[in-house]
PDB file of N, CA and C in Angstrom:
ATOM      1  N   UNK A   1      -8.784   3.737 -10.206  1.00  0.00           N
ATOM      2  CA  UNK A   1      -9.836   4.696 -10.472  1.00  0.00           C
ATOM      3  C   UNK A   1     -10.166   4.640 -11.968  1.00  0.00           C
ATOM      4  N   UNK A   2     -11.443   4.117 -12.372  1.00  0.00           N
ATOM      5  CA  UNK A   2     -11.903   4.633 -13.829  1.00  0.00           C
ATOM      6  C   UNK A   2     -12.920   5.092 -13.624  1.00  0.00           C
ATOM      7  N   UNK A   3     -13.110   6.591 -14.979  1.00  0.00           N
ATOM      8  CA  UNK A   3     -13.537   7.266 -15.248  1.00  0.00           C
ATOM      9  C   UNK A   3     -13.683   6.727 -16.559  1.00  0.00           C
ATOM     10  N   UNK A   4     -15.648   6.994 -16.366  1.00  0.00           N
ATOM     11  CA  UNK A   4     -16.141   6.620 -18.151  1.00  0.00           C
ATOM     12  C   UNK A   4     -16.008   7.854 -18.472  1.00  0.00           C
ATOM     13  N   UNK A   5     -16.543   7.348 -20.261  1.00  0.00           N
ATOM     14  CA  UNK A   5     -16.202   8.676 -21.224  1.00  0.00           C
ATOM     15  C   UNK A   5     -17.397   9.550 -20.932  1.00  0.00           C
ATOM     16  N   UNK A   6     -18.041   8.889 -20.551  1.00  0.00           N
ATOM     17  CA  UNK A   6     -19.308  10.065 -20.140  1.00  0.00           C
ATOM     18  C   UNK A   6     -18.969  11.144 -19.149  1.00  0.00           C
ATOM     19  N   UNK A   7     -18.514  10.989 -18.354  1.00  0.00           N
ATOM     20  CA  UNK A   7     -17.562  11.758 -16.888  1.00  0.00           C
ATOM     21  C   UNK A   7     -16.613  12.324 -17.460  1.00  0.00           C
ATOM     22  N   UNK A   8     -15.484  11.790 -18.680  1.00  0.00           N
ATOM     23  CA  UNK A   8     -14.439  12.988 -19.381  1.00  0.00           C
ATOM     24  C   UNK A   8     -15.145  13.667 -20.057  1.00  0.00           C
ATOM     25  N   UNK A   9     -16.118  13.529 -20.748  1.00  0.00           N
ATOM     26  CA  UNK A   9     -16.768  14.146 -21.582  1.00  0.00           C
ATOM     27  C   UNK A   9     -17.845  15.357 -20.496  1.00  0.00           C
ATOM     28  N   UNK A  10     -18.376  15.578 -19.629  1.00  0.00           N
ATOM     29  CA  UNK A  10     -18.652  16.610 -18.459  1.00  0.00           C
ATOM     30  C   UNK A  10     -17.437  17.202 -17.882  1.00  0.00           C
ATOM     31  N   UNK A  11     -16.970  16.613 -17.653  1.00  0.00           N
ATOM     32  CA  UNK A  11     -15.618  17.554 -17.019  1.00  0.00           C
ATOM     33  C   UNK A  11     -15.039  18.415 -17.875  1.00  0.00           C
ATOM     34  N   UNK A  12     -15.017  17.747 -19.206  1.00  0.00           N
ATOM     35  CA  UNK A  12     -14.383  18.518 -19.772  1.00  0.00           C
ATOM     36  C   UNK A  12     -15.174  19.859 -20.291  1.00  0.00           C
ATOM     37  N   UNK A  13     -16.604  19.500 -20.161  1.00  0.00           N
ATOM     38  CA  UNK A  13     -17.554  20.653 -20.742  1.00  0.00           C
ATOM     39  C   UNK A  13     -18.027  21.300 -19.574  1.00  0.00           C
ATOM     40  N   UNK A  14     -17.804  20.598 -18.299  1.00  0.00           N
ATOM     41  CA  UNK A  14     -18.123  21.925 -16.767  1.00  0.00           C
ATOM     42  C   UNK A  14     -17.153  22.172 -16.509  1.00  0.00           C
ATOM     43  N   UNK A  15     -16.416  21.668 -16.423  1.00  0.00           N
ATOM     44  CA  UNK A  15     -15.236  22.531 -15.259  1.00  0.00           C
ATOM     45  C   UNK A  15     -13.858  23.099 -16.219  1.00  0.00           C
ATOM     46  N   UNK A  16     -14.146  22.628 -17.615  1.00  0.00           N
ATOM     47  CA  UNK A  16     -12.577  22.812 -18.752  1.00  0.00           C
ATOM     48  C   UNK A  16     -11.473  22.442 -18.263  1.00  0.00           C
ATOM     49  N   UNK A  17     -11.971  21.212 -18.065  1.00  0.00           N
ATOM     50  CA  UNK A  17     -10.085  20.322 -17.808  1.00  0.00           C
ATOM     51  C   UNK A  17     -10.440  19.175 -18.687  1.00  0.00           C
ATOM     52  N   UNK A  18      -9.011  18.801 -19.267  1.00  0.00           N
ATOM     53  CA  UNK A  18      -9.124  18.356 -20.385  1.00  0.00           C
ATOM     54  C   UNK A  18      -9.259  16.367 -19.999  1.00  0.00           C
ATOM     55  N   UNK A  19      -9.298  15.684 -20.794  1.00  0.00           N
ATOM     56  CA  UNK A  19     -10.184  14.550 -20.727  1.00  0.00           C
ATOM     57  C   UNK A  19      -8.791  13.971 -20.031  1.00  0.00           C
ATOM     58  N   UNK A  20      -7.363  14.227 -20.074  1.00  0.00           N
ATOM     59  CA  UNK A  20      -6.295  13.249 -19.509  1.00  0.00           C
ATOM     60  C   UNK A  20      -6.134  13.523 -18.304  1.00  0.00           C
ATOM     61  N   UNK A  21      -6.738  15.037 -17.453  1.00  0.00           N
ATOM     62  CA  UNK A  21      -6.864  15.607 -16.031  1.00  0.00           C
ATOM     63  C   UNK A  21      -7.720  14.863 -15.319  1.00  0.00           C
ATOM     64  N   UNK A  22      -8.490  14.425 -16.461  1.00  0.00           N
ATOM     65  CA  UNK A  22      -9.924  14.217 -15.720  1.00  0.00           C
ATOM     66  C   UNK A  22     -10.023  12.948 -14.401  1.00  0.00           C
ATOM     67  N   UNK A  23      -8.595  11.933 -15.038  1.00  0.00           N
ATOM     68  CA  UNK A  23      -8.192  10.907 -13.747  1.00  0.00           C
ATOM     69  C   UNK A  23      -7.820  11.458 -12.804  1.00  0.00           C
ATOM     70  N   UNK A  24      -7.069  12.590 -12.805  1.00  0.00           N
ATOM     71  CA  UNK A  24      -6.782  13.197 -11.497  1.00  0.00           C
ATOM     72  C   UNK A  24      -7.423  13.523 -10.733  1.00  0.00           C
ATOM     73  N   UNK A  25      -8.115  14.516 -11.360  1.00  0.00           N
ATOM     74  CA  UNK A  25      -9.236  15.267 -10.656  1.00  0.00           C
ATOM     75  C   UNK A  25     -10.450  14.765 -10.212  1.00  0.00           C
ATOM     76  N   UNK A  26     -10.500  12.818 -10.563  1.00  0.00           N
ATOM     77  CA  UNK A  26     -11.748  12.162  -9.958  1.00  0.00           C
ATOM     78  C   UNK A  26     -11.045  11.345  -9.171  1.00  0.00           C
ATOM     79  N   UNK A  27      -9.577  11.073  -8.657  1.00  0.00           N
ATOM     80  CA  UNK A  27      -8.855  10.375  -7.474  1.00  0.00           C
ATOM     81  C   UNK A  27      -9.111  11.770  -6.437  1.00  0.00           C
ATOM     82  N   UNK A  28      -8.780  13.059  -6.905  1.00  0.00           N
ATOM     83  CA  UNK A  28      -8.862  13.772  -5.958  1.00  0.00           C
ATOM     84  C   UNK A  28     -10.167  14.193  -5.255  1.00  0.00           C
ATOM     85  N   UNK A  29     -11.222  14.067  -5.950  1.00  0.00           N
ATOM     86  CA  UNK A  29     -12.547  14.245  -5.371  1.00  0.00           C
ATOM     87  C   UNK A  29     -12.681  13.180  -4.527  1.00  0.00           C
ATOM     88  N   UNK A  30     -12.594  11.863  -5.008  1.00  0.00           N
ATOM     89  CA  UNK A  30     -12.771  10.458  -4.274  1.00  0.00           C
ATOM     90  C   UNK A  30     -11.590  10.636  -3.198  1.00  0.00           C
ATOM     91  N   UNK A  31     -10.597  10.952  -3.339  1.00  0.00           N
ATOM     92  CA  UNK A  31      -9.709  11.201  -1.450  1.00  0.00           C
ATOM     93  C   UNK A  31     -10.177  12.415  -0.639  1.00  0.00           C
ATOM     94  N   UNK A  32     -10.374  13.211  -0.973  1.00  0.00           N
ATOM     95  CA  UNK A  32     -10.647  14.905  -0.189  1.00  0.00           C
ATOM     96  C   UNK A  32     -12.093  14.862  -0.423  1.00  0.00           C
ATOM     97  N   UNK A  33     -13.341  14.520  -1.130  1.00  0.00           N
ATOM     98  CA  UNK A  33     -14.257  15.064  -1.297  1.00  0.00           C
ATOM     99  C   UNK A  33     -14.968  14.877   0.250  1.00  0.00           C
ATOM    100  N   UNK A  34     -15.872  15.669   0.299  1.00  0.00           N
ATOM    101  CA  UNK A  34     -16.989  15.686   1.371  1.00  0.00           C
ATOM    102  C   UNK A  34     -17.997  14.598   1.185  1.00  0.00           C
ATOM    103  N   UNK A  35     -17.996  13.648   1.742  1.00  0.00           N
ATOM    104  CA  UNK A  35     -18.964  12.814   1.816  1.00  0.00           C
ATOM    105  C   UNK A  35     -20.209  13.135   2.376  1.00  0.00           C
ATOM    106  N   UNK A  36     -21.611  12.003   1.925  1.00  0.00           N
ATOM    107  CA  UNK A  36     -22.737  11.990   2.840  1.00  0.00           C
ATOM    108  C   UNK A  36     -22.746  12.194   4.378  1.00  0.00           C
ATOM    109  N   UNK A  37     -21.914  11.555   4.680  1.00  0.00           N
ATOM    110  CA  UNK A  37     -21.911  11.460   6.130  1.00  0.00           C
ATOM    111  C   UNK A  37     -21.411  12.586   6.646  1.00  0.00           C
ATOM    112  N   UNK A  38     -20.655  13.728   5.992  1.00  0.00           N
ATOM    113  CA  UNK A  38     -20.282  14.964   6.668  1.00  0.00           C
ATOM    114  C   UNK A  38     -21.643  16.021   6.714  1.00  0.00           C
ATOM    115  N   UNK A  39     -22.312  15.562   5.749  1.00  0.00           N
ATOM    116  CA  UNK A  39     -24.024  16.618   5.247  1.00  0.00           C
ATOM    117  C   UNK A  39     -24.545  16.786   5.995  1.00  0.00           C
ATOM    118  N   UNK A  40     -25.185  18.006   6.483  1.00  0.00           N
ATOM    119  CA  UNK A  40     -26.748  17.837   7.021  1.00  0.00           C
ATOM    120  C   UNK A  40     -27.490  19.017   6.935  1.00  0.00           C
ATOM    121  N   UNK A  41     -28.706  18.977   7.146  1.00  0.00           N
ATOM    122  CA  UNK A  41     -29.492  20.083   6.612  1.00  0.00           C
ATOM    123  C   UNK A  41     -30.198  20.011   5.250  1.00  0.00           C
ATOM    124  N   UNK A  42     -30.771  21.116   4.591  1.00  0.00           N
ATOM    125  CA  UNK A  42     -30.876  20.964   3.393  1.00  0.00           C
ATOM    126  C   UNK A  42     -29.714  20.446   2.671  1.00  0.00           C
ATOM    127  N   UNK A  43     -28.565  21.232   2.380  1.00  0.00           N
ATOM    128  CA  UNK A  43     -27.865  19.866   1.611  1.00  0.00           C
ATOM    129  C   UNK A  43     -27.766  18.825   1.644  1.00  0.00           C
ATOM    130  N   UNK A  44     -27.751  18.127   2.612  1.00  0.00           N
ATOM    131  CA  UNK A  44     -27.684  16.769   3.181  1.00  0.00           C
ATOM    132  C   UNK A  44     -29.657  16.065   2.144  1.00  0.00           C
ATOM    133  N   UNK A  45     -30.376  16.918   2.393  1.00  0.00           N
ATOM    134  CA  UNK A  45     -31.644  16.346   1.481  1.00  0.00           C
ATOM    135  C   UNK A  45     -31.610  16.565  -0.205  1.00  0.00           C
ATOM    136  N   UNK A  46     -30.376  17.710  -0.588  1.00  0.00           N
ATOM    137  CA  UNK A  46     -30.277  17.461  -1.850  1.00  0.00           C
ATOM    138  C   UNK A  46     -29.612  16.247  -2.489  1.00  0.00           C
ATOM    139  N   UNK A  47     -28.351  16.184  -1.859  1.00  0.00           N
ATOM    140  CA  UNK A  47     -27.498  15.112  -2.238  1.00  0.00           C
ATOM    141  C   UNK A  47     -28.516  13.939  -2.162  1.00  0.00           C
ATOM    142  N   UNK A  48     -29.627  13.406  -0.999  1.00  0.00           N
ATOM    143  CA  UNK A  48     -30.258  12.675  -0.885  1.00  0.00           C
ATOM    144  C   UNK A  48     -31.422  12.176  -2.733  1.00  0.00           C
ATOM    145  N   UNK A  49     -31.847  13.855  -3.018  1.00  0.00           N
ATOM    146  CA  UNK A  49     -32.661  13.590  -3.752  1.00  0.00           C
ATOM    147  C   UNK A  49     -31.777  13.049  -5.318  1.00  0.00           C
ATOM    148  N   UNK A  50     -30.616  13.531  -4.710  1.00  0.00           N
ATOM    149  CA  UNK A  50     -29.328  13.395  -6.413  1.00  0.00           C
ATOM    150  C   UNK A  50     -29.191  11.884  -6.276  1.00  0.00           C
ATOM    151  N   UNK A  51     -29.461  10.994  -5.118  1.00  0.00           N
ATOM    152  CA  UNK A  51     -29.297   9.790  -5.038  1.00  0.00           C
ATOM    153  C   UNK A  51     -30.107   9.251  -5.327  1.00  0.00           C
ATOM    154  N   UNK A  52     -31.419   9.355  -4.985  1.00  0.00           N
ATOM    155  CA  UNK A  52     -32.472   8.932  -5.796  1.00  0.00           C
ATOM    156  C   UNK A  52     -33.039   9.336  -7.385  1.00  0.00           C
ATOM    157  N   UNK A  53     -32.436  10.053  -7.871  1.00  0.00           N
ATOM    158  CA  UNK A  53     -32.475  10.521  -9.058  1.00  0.00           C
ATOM    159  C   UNK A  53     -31.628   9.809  -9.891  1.00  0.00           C
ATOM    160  N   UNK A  54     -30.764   9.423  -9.193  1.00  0.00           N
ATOM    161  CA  UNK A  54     -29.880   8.440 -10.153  1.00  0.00           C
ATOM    162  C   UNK A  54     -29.317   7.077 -10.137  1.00  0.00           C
ATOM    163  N   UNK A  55     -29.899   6.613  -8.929  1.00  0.00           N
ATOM    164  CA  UNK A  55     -29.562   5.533  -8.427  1.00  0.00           C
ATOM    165  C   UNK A  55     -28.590   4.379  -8.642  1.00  0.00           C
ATOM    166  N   UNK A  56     -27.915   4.888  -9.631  1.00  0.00           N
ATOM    167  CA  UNK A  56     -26.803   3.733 -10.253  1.00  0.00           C
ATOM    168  C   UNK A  56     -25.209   4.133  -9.115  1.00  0.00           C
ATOM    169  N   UNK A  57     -25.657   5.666  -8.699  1.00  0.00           N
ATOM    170  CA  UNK A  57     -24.415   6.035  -7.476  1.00  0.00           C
ATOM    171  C   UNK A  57     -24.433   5.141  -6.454  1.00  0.00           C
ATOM    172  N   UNK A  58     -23.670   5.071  -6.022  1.00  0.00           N
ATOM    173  CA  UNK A  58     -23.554   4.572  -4.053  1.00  0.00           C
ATOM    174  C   UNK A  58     -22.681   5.333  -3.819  1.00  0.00           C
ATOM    175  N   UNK A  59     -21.885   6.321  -4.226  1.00  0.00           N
ATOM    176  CA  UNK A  59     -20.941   7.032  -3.723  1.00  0.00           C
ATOM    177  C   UNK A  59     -21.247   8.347  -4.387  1.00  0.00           C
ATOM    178  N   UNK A  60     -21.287   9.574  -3.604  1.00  0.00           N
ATOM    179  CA  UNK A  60     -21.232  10.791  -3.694  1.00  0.00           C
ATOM    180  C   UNK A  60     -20.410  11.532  -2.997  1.00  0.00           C
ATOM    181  N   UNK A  61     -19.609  12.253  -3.627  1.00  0.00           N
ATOM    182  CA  UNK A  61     -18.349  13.273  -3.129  1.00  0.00           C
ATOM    183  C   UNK A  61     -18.732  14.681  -3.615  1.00  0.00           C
ATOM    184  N   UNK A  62     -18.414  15.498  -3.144  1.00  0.00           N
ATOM    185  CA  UNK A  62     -18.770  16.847  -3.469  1.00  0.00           C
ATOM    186  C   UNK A  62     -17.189  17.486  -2.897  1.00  0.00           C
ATOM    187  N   UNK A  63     -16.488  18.095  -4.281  1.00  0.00           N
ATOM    188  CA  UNK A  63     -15.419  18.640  -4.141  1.00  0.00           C
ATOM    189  C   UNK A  63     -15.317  19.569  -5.487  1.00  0.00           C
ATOM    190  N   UNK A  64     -14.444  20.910  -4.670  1.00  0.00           N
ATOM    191  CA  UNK A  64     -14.589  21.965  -5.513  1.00  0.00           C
ATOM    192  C   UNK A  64     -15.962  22.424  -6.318  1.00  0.00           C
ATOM    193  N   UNK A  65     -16.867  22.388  -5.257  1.00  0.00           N
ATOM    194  CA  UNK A  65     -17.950  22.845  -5.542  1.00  0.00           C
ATOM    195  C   UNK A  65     -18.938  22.231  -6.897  1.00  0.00           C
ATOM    196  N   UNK A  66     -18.351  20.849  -6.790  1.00  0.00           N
ATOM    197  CA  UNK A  66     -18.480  19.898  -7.634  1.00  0.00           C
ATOM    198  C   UNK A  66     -19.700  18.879  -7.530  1.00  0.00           C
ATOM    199  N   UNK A  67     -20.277  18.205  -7.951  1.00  0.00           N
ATOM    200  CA  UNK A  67     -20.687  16.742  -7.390  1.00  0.00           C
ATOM    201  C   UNK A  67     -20.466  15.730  -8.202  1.00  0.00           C
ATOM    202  N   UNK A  68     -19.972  14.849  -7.646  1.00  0.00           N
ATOM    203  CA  UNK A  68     -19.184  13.754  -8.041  1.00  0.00           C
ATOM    204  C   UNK A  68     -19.764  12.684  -8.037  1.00  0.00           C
ATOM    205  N   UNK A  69     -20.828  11.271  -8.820  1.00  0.00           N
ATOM    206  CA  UNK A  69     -20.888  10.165  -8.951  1.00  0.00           C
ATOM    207  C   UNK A  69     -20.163   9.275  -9.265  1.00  0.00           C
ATOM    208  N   UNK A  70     -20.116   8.564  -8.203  1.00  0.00           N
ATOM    209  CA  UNK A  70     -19.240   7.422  -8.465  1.00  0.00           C
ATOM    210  C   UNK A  70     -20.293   5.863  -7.710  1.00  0.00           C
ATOM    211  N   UNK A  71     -19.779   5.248  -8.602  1.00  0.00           N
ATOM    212  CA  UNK A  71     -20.520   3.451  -8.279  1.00  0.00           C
ATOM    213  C   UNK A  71     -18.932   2.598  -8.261  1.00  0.00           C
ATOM    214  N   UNK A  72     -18.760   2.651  -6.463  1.00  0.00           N
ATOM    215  CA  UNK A  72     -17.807   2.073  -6.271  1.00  0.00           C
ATOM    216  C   UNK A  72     -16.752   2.821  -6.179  1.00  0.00           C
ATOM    217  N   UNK A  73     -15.506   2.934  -7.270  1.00  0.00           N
ATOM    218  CA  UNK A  73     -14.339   3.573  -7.747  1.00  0.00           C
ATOM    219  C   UNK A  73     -14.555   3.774  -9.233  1.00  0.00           C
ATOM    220  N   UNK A  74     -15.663   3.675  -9.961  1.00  0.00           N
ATOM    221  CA  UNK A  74     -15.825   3.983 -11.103  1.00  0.00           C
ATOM    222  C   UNK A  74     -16.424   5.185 -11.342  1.00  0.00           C
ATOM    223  N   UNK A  75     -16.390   6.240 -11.778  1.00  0.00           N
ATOM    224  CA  UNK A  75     -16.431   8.000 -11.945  1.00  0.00           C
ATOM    225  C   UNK A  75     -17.875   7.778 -12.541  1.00  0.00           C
ATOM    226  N   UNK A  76     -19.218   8.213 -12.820  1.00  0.00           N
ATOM    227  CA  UNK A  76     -20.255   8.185 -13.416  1.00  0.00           C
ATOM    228  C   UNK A  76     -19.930   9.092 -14.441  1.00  0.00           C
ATOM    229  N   UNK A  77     -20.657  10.519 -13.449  1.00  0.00           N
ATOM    230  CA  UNK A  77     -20.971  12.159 -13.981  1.00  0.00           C
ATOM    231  C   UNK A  77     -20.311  13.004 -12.829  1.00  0.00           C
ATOM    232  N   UNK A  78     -19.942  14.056 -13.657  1.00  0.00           N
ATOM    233  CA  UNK A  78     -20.128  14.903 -12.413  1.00  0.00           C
ATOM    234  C   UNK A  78     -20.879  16.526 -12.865  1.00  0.00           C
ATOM    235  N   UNK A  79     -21.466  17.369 -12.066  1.00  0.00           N
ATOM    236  CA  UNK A  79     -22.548  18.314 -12.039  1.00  0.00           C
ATOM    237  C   UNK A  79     -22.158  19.184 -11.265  1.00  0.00           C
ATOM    238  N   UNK A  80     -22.151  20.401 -11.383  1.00  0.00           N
ATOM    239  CA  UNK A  80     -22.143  21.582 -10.242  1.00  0.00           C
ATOM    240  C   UNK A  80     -23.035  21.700  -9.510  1.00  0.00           C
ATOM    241  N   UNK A  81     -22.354  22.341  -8.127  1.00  0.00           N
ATOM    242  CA  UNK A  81     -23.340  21.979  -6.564  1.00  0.00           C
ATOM    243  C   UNK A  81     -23.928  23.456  -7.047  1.00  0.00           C
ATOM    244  N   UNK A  82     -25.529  23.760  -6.986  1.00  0.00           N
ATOM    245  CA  UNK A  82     -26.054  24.769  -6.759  1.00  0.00           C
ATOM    246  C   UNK A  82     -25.825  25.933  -5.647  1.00  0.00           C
ATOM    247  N   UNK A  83     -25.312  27.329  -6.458  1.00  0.00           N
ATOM    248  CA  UNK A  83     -24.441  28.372  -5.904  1.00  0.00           C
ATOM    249  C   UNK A  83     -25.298  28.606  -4.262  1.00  0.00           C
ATOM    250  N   UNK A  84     -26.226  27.885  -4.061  1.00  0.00           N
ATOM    251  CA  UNK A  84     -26.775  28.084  -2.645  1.00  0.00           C
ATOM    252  C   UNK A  84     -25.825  27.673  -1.606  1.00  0.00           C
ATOM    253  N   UNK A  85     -25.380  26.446  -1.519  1.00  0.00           N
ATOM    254  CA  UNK A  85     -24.746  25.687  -0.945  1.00  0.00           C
ATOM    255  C   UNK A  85     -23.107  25.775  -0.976  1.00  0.00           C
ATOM    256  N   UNK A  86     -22.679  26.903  -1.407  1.00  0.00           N
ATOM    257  CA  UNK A  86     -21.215  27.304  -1.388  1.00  0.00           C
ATOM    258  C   UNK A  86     -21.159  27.395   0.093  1.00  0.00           C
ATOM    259  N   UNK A  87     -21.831  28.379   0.704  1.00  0.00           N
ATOM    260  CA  UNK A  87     -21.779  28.802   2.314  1.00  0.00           C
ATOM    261  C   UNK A  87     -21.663  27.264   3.189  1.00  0.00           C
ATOM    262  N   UNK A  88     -22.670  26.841   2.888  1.00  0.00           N
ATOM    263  CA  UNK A  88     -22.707  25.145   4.001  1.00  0.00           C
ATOM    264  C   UNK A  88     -21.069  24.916   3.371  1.00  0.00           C
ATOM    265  N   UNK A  89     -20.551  24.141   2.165  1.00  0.00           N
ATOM    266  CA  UNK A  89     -19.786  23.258   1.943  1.00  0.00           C
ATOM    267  C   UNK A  89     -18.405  24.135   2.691  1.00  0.00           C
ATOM    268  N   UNK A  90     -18.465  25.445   2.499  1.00  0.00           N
ATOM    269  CA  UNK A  90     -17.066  26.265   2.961  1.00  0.00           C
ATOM    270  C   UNK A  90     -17.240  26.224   4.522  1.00  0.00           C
ATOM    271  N   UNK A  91     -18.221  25.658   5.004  1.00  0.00           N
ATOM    272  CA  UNK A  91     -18.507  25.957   6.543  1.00  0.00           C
ATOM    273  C   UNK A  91     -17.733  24.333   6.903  1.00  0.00           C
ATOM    274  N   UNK A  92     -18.403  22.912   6.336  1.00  0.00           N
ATOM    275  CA  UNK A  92     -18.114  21.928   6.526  1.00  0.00           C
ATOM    276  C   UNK A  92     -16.559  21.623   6.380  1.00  0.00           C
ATOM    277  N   UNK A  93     -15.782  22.804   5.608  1.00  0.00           N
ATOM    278  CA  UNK A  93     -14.303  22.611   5.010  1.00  0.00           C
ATOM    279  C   UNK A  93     -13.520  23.268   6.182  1.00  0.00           C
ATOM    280  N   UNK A  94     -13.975  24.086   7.013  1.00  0.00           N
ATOM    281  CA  UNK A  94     -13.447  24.458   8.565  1.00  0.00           C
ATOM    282  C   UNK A  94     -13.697  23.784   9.411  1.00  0.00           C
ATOM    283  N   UNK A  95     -14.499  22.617   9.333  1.00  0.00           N
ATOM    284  CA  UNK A  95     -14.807  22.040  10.342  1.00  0.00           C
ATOM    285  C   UNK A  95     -13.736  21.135  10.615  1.00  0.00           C
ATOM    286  N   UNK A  96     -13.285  20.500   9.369  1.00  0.00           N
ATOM    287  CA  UNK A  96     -12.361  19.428   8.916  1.00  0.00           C
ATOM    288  C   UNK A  96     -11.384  19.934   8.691  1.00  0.00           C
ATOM    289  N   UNK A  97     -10.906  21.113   9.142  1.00  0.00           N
ATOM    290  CA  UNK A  97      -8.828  21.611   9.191  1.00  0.00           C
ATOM    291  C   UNK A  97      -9.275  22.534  10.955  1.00  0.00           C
TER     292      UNK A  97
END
């Protein structure tokens, strides 16, 4: 798993974990996160439009209310999921236990 400095450098300014967490906490999004393929609905068309907005992703995870770019196993950015979509992602997290 690498994480550029651009991705320690967000993490460390969204979520306040410090830049040596920041490997952890992007293996753990990339094993547990919610993928595309779990989406649907409007979220499922946001994540869509976050893909076309940035197109250097092929991989999107959304964990801890997070969103996670990654190209491949390499960490991009990551961004907070808009407080709309707490309800869907906590709904999709019962589906899957």
């Amino acid at each position: 798993m690498v994480v550029t400095k651009h991705a320690k450098r967000r993490i460390k300014a969204r979520a306040g974990i410090n830049k040596r967490s920041s490997e952890r906490l992007a293996e753990k999004a990339f094993m547990y996160g919610i993928t595309h393929a779990e989406l649907s609905g409007s979220l499922c068309r946001y994540i869509d439009g976050v893909y076309l907005k940035y197109r250097k992703a092929n991989n999107i995870r959304i964990y801890n209310h997070q969103v996670f770019l990654f190209r491949g196993t390499v960490l991009i950015t990551m961004f907070p999921l808009p407080t709309k979509y707490y309800s869907t992602i906590e709904n999709i997290k019962s589906k899957r236990n």
